[in-house]
Structures are given as C-alpha cells and as structure tokens.
N, C-alpha and C. Protein backbone atom coordinates (compact mmCIF):
# COMPACT_ATOMS: atom_id res chain seq x y z
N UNK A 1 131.60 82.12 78.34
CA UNK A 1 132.80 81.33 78.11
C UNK A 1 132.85 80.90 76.64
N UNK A 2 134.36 81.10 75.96
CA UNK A 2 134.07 80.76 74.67
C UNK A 2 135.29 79.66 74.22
N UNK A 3 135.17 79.12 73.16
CA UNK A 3 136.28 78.15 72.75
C UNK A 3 136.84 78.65 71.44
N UNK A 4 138.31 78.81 71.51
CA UNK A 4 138.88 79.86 70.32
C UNK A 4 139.86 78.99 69.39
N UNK A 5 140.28 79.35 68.50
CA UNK A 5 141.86 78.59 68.49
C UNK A 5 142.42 78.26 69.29
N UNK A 6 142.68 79.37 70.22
CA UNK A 6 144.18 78.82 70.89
C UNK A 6 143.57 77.46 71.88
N UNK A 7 142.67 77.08 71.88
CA UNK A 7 142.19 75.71 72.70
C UNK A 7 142.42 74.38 71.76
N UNK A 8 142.94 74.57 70.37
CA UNK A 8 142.96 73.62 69.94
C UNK A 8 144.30 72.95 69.63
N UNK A 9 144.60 71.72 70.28
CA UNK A 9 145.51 71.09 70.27
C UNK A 9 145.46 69.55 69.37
N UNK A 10 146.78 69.00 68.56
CA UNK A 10 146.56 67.91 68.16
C UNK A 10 147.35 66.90 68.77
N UNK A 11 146.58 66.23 68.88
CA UNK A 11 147.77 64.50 69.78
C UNK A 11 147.37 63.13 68.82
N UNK A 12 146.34 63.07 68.26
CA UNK A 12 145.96 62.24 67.52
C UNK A 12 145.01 62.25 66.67
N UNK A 13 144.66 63.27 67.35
CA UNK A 13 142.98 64.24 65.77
C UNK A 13 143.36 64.47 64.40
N UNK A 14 142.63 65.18 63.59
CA UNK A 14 142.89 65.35 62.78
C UNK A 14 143.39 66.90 62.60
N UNK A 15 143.16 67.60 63.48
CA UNK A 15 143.98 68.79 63.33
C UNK A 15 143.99 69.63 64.79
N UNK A 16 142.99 70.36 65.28
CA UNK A 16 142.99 70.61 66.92
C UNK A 16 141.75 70.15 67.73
N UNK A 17 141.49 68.85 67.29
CA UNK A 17 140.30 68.06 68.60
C UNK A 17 140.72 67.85 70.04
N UNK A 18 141.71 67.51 69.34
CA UNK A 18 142.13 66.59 70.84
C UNK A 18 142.13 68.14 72.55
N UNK A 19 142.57 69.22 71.21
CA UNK A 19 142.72 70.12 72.23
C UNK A 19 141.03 70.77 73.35
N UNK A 20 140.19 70.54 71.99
CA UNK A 20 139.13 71.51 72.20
C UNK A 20 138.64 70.34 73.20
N UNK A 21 138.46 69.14 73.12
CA UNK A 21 137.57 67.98 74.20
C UNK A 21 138.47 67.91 75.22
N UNK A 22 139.48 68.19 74.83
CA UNK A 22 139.88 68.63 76.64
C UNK A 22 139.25 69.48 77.33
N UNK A 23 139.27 70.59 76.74
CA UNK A 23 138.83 72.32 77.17
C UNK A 23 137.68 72.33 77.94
N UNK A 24 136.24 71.20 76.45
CA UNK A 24 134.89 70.93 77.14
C UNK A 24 135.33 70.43 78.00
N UNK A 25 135.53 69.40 78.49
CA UNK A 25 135.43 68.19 79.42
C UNK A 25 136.35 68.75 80.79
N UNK A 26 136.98 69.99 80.92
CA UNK A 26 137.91 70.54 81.85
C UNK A 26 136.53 71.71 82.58
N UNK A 27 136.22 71.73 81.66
CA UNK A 27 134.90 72.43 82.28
C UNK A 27 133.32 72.09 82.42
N UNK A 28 133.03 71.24 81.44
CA UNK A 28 131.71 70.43 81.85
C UNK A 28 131.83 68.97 82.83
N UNK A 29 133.13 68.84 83.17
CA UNK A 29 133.17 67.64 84.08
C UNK A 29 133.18 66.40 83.02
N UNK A 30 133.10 65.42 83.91
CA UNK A 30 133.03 63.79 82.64
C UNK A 30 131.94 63.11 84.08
N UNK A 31 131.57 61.98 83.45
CA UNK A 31 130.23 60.89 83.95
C UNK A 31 131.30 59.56 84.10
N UNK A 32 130.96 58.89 83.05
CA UNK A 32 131.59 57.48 83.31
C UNK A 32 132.38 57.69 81.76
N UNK A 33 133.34 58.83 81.41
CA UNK A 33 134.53 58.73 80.28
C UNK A 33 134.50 57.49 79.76
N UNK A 34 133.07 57.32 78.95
CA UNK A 34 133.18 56.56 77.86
C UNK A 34 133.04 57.33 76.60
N UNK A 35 133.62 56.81 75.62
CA UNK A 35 133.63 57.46 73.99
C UNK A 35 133.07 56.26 73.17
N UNK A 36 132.47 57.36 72.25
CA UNK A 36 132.23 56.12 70.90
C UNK A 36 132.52 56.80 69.65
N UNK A 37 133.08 56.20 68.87
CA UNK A 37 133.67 56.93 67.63
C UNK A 37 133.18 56.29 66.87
N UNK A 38 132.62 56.80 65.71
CA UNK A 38 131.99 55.83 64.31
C UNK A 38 133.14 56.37 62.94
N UNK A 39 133.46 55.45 62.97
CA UNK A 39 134.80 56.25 61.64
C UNK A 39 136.15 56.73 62.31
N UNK A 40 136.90 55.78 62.28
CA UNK A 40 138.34 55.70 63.18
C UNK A 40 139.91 55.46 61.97
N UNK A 41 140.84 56.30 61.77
CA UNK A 41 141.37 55.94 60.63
C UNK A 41 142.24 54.25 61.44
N UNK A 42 141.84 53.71 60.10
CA UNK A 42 142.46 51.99 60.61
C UNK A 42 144.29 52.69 60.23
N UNK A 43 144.95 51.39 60.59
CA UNK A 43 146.33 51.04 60.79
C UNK A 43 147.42 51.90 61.58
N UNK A 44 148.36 51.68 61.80
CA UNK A 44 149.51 52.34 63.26
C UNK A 44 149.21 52.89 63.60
N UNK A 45 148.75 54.31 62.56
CA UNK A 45 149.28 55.91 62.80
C UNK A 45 147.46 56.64 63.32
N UNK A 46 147.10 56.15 64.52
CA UNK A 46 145.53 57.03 64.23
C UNK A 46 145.53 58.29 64.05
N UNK A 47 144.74 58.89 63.33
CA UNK A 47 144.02 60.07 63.25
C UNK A 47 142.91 59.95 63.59
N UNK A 48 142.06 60.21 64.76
CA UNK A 48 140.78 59.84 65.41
C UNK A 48 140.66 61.13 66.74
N UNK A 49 139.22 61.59 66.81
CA UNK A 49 138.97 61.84 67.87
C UNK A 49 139.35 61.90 68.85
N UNK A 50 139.41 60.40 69.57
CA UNK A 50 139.22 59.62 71.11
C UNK A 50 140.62 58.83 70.99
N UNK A 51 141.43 59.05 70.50
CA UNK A 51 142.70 58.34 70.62
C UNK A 51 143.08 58.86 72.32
N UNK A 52 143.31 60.24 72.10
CA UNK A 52 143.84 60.99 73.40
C UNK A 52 143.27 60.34 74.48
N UNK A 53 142.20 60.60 74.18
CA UNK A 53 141.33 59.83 75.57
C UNK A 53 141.51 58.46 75.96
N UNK A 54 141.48 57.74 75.34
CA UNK A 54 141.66 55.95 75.31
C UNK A 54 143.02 55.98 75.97
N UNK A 55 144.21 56.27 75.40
CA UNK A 55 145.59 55.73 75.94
C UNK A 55 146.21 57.06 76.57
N UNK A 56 145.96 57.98 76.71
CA UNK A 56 146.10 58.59 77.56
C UNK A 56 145.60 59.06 78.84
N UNK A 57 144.08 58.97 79.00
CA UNK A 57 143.47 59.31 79.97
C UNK A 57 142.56 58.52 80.15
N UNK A 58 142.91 57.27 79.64
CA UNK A 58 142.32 55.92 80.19
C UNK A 58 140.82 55.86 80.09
N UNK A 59 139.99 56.84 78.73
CA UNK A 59 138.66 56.14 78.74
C UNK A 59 138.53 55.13 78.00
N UNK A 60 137.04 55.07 78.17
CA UNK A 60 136.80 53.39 77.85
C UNK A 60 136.05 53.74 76.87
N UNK A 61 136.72 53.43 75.46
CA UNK A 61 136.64 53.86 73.85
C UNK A 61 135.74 52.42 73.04
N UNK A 62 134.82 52.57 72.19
CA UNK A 62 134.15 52.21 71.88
C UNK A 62 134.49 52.44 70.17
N UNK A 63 134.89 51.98 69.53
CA UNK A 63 135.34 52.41 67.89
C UNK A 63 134.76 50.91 66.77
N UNK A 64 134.82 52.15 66.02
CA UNK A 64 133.64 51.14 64.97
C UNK A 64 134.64 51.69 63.54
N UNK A 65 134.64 50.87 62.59
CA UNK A 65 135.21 51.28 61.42
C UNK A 65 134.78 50.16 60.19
N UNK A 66 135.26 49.82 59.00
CA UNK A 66 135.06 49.03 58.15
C UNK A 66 136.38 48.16 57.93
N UNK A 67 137.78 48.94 58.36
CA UNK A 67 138.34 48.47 58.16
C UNK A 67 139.19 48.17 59.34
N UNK A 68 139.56 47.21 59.62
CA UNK A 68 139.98 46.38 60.83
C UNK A 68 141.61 47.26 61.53
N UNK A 69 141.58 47.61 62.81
CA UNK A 69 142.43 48.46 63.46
C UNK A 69 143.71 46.99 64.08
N UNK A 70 144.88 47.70 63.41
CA UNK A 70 145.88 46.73 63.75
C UNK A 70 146.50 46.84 65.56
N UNK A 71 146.56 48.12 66.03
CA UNK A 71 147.32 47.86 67.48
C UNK A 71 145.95 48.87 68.16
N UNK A 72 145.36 48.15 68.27
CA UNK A 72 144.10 48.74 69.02
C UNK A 72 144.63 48.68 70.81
N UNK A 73 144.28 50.16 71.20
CA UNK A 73 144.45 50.20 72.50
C UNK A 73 143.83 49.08 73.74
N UNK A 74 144.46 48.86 74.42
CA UNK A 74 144.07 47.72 75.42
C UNK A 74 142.31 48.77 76.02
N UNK A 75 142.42 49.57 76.22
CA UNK A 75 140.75 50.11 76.95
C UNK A 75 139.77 50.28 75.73
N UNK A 76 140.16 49.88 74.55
CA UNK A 76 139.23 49.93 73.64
C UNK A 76 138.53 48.46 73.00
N UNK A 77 137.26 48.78 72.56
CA UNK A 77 136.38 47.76 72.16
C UNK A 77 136.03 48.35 70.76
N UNK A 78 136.63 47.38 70.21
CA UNK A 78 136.90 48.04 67.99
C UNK A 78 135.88 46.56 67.52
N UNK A 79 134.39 47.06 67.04
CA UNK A 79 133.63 46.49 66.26
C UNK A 79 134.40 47.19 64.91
N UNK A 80 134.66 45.83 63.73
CA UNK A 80 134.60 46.02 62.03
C UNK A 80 133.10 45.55 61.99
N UNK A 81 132.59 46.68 61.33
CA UNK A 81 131.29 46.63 61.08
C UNK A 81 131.24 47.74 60.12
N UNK A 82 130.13 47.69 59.49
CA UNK A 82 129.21 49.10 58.49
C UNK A 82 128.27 49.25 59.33
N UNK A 83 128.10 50.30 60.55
CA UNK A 83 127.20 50.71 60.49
C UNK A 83 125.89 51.36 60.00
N UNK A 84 124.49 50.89 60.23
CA UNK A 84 123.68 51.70 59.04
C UNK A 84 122.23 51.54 59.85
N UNK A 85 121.41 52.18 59.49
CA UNK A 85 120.16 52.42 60.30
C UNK A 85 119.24 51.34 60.84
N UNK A 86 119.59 50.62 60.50
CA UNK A 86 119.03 49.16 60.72
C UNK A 86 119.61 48.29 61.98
N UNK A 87 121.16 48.45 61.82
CA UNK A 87 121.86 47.52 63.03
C UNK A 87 122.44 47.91 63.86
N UNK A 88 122.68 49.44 63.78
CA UNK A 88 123.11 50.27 64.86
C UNK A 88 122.93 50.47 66.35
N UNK A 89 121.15 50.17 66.56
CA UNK A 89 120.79 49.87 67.99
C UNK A 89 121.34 48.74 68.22
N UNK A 90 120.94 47.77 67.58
CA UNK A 90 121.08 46.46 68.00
C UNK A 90 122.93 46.38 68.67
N UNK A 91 123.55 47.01 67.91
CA UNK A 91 124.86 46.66 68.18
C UNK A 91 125.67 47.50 69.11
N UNK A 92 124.88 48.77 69.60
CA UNK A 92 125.04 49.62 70.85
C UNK A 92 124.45 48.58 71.90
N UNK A 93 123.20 48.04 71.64
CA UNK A 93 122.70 47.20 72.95
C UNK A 93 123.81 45.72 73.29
N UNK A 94 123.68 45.69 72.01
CA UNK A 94 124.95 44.18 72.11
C UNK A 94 126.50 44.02 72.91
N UNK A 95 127.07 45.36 72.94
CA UNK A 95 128.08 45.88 73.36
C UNK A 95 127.67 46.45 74.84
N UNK A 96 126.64 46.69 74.81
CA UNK A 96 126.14 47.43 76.24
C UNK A 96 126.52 48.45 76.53
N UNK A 97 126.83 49.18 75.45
CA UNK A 97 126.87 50.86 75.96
C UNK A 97 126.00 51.98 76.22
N UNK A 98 126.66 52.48 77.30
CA UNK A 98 124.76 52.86 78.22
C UNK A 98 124.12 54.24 77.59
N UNK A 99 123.48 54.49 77.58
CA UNK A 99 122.38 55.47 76.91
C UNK A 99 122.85 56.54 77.21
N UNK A 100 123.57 57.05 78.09
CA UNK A 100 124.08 58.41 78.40
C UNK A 100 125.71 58.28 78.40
N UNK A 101 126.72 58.83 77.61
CA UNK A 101 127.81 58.28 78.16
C UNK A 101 128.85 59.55 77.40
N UNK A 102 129.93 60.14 77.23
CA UNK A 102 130.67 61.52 77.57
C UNK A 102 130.53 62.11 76.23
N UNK A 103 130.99 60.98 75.52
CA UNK A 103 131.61 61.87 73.98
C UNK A 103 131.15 60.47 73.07
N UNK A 104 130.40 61.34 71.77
CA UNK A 104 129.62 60.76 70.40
C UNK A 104 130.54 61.46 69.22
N UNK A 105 131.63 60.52 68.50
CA UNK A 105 132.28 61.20 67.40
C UNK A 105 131.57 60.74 66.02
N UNK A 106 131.39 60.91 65.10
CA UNK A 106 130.81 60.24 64.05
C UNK A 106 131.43 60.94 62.30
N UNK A 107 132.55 60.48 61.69
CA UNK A 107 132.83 60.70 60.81
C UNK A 107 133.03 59.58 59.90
N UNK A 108 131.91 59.00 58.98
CA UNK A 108 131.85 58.20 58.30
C UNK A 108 131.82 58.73 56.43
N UNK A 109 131.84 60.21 56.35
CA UNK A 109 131.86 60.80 54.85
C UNK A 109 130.64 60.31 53.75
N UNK A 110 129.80 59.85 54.57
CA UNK A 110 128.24 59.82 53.81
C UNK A 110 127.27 59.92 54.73
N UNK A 111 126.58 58.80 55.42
CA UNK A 111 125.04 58.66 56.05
C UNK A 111 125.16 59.24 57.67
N UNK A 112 126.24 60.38 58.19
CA UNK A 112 126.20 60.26 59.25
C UNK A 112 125.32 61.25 59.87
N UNK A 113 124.64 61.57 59.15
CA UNK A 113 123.28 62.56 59.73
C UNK A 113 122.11 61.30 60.12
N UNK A 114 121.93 60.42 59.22
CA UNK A 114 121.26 59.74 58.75
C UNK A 114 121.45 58.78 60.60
N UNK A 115 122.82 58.56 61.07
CA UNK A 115 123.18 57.56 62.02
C UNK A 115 123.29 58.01 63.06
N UNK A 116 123.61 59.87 63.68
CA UNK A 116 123.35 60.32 63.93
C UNK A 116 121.55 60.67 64.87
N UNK A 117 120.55 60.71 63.20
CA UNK A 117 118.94 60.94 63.93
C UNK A 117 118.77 59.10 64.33
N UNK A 118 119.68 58.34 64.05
CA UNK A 118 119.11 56.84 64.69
C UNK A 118 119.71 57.02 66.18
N UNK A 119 120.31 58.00 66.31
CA UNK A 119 120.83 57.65 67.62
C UNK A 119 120.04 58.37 68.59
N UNK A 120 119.73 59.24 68.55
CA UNK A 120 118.55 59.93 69.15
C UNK A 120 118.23 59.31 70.54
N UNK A 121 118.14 58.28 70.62
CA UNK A 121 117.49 57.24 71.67
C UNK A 121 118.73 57.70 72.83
N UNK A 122 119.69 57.68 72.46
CA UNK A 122 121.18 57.74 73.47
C UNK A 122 121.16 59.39 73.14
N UNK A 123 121.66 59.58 74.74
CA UNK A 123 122.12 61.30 75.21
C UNK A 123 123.69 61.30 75.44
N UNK A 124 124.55 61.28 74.68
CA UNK A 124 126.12 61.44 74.78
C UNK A 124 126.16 63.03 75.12
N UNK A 125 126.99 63.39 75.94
CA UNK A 125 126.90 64.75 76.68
C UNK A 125 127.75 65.85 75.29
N UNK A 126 128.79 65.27 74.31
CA UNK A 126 128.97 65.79 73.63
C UNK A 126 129.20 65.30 72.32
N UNK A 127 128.79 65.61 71.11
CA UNK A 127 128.84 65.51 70.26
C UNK A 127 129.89 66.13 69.14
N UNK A 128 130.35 65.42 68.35
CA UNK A 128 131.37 65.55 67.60
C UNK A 128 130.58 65.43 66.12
N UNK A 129 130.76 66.42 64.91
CA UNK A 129 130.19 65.91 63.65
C UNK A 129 130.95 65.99 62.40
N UNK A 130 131.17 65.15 61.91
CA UNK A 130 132.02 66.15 60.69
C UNK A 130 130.91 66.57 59.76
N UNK A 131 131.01 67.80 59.63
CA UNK A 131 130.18 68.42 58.45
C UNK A 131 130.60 68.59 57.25
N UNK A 132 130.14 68.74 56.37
CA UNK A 132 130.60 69.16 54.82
C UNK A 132 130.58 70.75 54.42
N UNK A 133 131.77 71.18 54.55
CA UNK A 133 132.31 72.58 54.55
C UNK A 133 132.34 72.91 53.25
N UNK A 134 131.86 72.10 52.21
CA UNK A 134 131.68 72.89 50.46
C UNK A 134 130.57 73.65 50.51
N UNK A 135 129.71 73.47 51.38
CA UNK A 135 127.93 74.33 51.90
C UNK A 135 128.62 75.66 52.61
N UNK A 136 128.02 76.26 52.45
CA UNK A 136 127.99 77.93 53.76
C UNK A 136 127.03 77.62 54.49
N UNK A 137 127.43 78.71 55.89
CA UNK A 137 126.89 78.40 56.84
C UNK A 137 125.10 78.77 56.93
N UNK A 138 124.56 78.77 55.79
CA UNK A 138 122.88 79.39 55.45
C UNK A 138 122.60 77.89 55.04
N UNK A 139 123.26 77.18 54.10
CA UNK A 139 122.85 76.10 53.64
C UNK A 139 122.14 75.11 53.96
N UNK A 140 121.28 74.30 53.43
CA UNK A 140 120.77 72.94 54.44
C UNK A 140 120.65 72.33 53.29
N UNK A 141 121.69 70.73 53.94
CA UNK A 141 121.86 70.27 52.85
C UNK A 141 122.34 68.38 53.43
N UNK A 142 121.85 67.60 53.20
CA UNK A 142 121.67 66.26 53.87
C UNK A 142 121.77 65.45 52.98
N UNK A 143 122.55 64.43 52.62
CA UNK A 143 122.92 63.69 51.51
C UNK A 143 122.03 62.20 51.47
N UNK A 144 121.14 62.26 50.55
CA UNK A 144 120.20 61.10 51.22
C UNK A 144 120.89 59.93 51.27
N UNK A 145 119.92 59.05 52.09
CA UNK A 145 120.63 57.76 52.47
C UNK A 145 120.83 57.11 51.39
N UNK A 146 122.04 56.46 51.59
CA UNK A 146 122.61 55.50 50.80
C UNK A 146 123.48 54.37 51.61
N UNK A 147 123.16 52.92 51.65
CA UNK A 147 124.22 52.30 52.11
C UNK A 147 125.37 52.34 51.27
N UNK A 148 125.23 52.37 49.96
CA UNK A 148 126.22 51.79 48.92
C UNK A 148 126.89 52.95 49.22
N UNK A 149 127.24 54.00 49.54
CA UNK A 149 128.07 55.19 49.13
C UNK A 149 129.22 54.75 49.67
N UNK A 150 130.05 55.75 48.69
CA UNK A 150 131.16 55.34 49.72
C UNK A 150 132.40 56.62 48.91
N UNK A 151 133.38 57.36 49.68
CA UNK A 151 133.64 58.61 49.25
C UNK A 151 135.31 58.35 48.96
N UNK A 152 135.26 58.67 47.68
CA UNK A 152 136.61 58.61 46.88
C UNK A 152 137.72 59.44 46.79
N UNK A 153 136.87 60.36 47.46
CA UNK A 153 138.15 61.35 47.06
C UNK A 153 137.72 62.57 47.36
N UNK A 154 138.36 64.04 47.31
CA UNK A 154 138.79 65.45 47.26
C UNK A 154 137.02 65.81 46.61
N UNK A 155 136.90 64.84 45.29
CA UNK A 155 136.41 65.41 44.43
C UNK A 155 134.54 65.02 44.20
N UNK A 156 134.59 64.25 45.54
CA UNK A 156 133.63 63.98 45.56
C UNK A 156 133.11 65.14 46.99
N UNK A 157 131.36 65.98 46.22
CA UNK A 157 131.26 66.83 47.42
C UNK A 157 129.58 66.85 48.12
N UNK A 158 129.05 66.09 47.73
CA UNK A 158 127.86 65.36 47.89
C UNK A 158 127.82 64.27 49.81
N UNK A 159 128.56 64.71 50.02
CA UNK A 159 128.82 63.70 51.38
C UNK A 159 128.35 64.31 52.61
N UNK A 160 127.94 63.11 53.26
CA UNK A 160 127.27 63.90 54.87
C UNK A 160 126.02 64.97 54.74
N UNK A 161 126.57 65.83 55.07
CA UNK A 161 125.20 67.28 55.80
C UNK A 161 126.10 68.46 55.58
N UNK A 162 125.38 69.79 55.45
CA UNK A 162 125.84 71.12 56.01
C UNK A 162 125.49 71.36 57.47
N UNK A 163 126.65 72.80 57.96
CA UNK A 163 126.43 72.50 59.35
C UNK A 163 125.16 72.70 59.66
N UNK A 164 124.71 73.60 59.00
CA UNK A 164 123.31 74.04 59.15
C UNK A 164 122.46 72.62 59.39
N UNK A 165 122.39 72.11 58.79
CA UNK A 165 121.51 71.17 58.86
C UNK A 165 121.75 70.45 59.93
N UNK A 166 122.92 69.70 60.58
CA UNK A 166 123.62 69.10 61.52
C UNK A 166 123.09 70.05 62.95
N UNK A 167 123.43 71.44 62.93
CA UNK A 167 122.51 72.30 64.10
C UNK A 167 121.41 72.27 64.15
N UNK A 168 120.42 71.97 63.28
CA UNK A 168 118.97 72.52 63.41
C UNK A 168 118.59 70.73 64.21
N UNK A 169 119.33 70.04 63.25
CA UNK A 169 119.11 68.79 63.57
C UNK A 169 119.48 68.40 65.40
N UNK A 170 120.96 69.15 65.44
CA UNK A 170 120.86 69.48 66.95
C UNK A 170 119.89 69.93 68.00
N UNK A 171 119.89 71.16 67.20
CA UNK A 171 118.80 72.20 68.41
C UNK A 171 117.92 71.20 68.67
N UNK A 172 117.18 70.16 67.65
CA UNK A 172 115.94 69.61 67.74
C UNK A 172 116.19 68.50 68.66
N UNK A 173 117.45 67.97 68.93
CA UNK A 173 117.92 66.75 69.93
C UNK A 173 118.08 67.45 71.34
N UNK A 174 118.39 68.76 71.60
CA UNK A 174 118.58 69.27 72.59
C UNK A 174 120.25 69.93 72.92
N UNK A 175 120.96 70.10 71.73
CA UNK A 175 122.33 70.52 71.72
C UNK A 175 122.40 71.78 71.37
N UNK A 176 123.61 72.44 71.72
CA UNK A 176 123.97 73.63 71.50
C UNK A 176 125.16 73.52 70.43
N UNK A 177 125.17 74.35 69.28
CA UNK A 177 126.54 74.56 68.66
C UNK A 177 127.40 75.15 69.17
N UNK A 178 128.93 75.14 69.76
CA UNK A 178 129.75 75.88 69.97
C UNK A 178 131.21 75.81 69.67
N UNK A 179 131.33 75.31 68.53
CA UNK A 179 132.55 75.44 67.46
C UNK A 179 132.81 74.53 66.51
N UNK A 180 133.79 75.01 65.52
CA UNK A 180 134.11 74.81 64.16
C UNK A 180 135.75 74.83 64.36
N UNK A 181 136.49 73.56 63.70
CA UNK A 181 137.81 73.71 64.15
C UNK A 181 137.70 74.26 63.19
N UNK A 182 139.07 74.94 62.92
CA UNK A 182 139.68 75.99 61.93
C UNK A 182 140.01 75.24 60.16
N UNK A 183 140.33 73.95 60.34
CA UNK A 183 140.22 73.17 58.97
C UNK A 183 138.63 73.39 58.45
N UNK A 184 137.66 73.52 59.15
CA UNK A 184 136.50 72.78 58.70
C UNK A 184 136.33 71.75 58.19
N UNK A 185 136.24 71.26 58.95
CA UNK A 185 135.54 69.73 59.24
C UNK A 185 134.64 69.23 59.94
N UNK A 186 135.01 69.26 61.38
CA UNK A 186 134.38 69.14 62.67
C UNK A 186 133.75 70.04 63.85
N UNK A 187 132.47 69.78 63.64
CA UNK A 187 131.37 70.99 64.44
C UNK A 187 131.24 69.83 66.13
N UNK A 188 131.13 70.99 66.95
CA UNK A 188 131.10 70.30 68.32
C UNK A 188 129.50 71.15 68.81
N UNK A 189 129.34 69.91 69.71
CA UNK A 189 127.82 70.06 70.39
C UNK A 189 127.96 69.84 71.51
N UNK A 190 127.08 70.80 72.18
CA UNK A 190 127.14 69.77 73.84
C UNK A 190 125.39 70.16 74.01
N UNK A 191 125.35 69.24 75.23
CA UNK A 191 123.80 69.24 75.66
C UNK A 191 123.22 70.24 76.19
N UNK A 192 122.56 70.74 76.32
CA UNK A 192 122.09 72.41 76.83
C UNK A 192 121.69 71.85 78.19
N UNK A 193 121.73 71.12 78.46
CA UNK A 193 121.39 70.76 79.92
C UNK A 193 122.39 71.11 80.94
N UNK A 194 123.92 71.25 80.17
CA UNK A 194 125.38 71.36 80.74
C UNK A 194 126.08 72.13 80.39
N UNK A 195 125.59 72.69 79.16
CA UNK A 195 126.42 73.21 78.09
C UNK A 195 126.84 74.71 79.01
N UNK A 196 128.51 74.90 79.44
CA UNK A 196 128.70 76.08 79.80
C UNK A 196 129.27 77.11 79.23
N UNK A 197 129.61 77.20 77.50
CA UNK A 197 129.91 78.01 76.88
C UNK A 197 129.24 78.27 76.15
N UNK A 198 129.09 79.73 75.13
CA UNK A 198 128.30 80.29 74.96
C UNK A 198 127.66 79.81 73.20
N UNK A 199 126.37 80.02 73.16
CA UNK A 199 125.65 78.84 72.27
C UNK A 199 126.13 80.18 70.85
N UNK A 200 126.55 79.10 69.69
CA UNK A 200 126.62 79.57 68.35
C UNK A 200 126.06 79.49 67.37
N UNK A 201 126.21 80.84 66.54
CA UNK A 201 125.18 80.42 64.60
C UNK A 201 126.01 79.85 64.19
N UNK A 202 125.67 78.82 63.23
CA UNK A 202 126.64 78.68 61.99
C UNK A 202 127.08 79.93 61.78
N UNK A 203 126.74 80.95 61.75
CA UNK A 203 127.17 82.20 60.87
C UNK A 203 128.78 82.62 61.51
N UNK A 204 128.67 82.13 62.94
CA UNK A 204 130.00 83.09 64.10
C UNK A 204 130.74 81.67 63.58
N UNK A 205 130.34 80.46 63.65
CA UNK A 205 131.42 79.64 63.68
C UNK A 205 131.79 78.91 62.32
N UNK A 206 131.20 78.89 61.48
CA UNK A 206 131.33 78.23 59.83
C UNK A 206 132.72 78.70 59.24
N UNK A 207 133.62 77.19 59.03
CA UNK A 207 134.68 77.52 58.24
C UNK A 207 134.61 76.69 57.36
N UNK A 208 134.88 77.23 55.64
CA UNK A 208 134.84 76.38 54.95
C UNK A 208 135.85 75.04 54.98
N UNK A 209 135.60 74.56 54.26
CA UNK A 209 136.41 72.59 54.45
C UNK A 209 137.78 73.66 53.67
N UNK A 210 139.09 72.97 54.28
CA UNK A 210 140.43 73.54 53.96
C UNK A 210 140.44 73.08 52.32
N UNK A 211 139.95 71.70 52.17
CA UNK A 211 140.38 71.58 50.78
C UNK A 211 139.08 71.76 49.70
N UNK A 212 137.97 72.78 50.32
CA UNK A 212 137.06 73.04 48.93
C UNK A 212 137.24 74.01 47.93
C-alpha cells in the first residue's frame, strides 16, 4: 500500500496534510484521536496540521506555539509556551497527555529534532516532521541546539534536520518513513508496529523545500 499525491488534500495544512492523515488514519485506525502539534500558525487563518482534526472530526488537539492563538477551537488545549528540552516533559505530564496517543506534529524551524529525541518517552502512532529540504536525501544534517534561535526568513537555511537524519533518528525510535508532501517540507512516520504502507528511503521520497 502506498501514499501518492493524489492522497493529498488541503483544509487547513500547509499544502496536502490534511489529505495524507486522513488516508493514514482511514487505514491504520485511531486509539483515543488525540493530537499534539508543536508550532501552530497563531491568528484567524490556521495553517496547521491538526486543524482538520480538532473542528472537524472532533479530536482532542493539544497545540503549543509562542505566540498566543486568537479563536482557538473549543476541543483544543493551546499552551503559549517555548518549548525546549528541559520543560517539555514536565508540561506533557502537567496537561496529562497520555504516553501513547494518534498524531505528533512538530514544526518549530530550529530545535525540533532536538524535541523530538526528548520525546522518545511518548509513542504517538504517527509522526509528522518538518524537515529541511535545502539537504538531499544522502545528507545528515541536525542543527545544534540552540534555545536562542529563532528563523527569519527564506534566507536563513541552517534550521531543524535533513530527512535523513529525522529517519535514521526514526528507524532508531521504531518508525517507518512513508512520505514527503510534494512542497517539501513535511516527512510522515508511523510506528512499525502498525505501519500498513510500504516503508521508504529518503531516496524514493525526498523533495527538495519548494523555496530552496
């Protein structure tokens, strides 16, 4: 079983998510349809992941950002926070979100490899990453930690991970790669414990970032 273009649809993503976590989740089933998103665009208009899911199909969304979300969905729980390796458990335990739970999005444009291996402890059945598509798919490439970072622009290309690195970092958590939306941006994982489509190289699925 494979996931192609034509599975990708947009409702509130950033280009065809919304389509492809349907597709998984139409075929790996759901647990208790909770989401957690780290990096949610703030004000009216979202561009996010888990929008679809939250007000449309009624999961119970978990969103974290820096900058404070003005009409936040009634099934969602929106911490303003910086997440960073230090307070991240603490504030999954604080919230009480349980150790296993559907969908892990994480696009923060610096330390999210870094927030990512802190999460380790929690098994989210699928994983969402944004990678840094200025790397090819051979590359390994991990932007060391920094709290202070913070990403300005087009022109900054030092941010996040290559996918490569983001997979190996997978394989080693127990995930399978099995796609690259067509912008390059966002690499999807699922758990090999469930995972029913067919496992990928960077090499079959690597698209460079639209604007490198």
């Amino acid at each position: 079983m494979h996931i192609t273009t034509e599975n990708e649809k947009k409702y509130f993503s950033q280009s065809g998510e919304d389509g492809i976590i349907e597709y998984i989740f139409d075929n790996i089933g759901t647990t208790n349809k909770v989401a957690v998103e780290i990096g949610v665009t703030a004000g009216d208009d979202f561009e996010d992941n888990t929008s679809n899911l939250c007000i449309n199909k009624k999961w119970k969304c978990y969103w974290f950002d820096m900058i404070k979300i003005q009409n936040k969905p009634k099934n969602c729980t929106f911490a303003k926070i910086k997440l960073n390796k230090d307070n991240i458990i603490d504030v999954f335990k604080k919230l009480k979100i349980p150790k296993e739970f559907d969908l892990l999005s994480i696009d923060i444009d610096s330390n999210d490899y870094h927030i990512r291996e802190k999460l380790s402890v929690y098994n989210p059945r699928v994983v969402i990453m944004e990678y840094n598509g200025c790397f090819d798919h051979k590359t390994e490439y991990v932007m060391p930690y920094n709290e202070n970072y913070i990403w300005k622009g087009y022109e900054m290309r030092d941010f996040g991970a290559s996918l490569l690195s983001y997979t190996l970092q997978a394989e080693r958590m127990g995930y399978d790669l099995v796609y690259c939306t067509e912008n390059g941006v966002n690499a999807f994982f699922i758990r090999k414990d469930l995972n029913v489509f067919e496992k990928k190289t960077t090499k079959e699925v690597y698209k460079k970032l639209i604007w490198a």
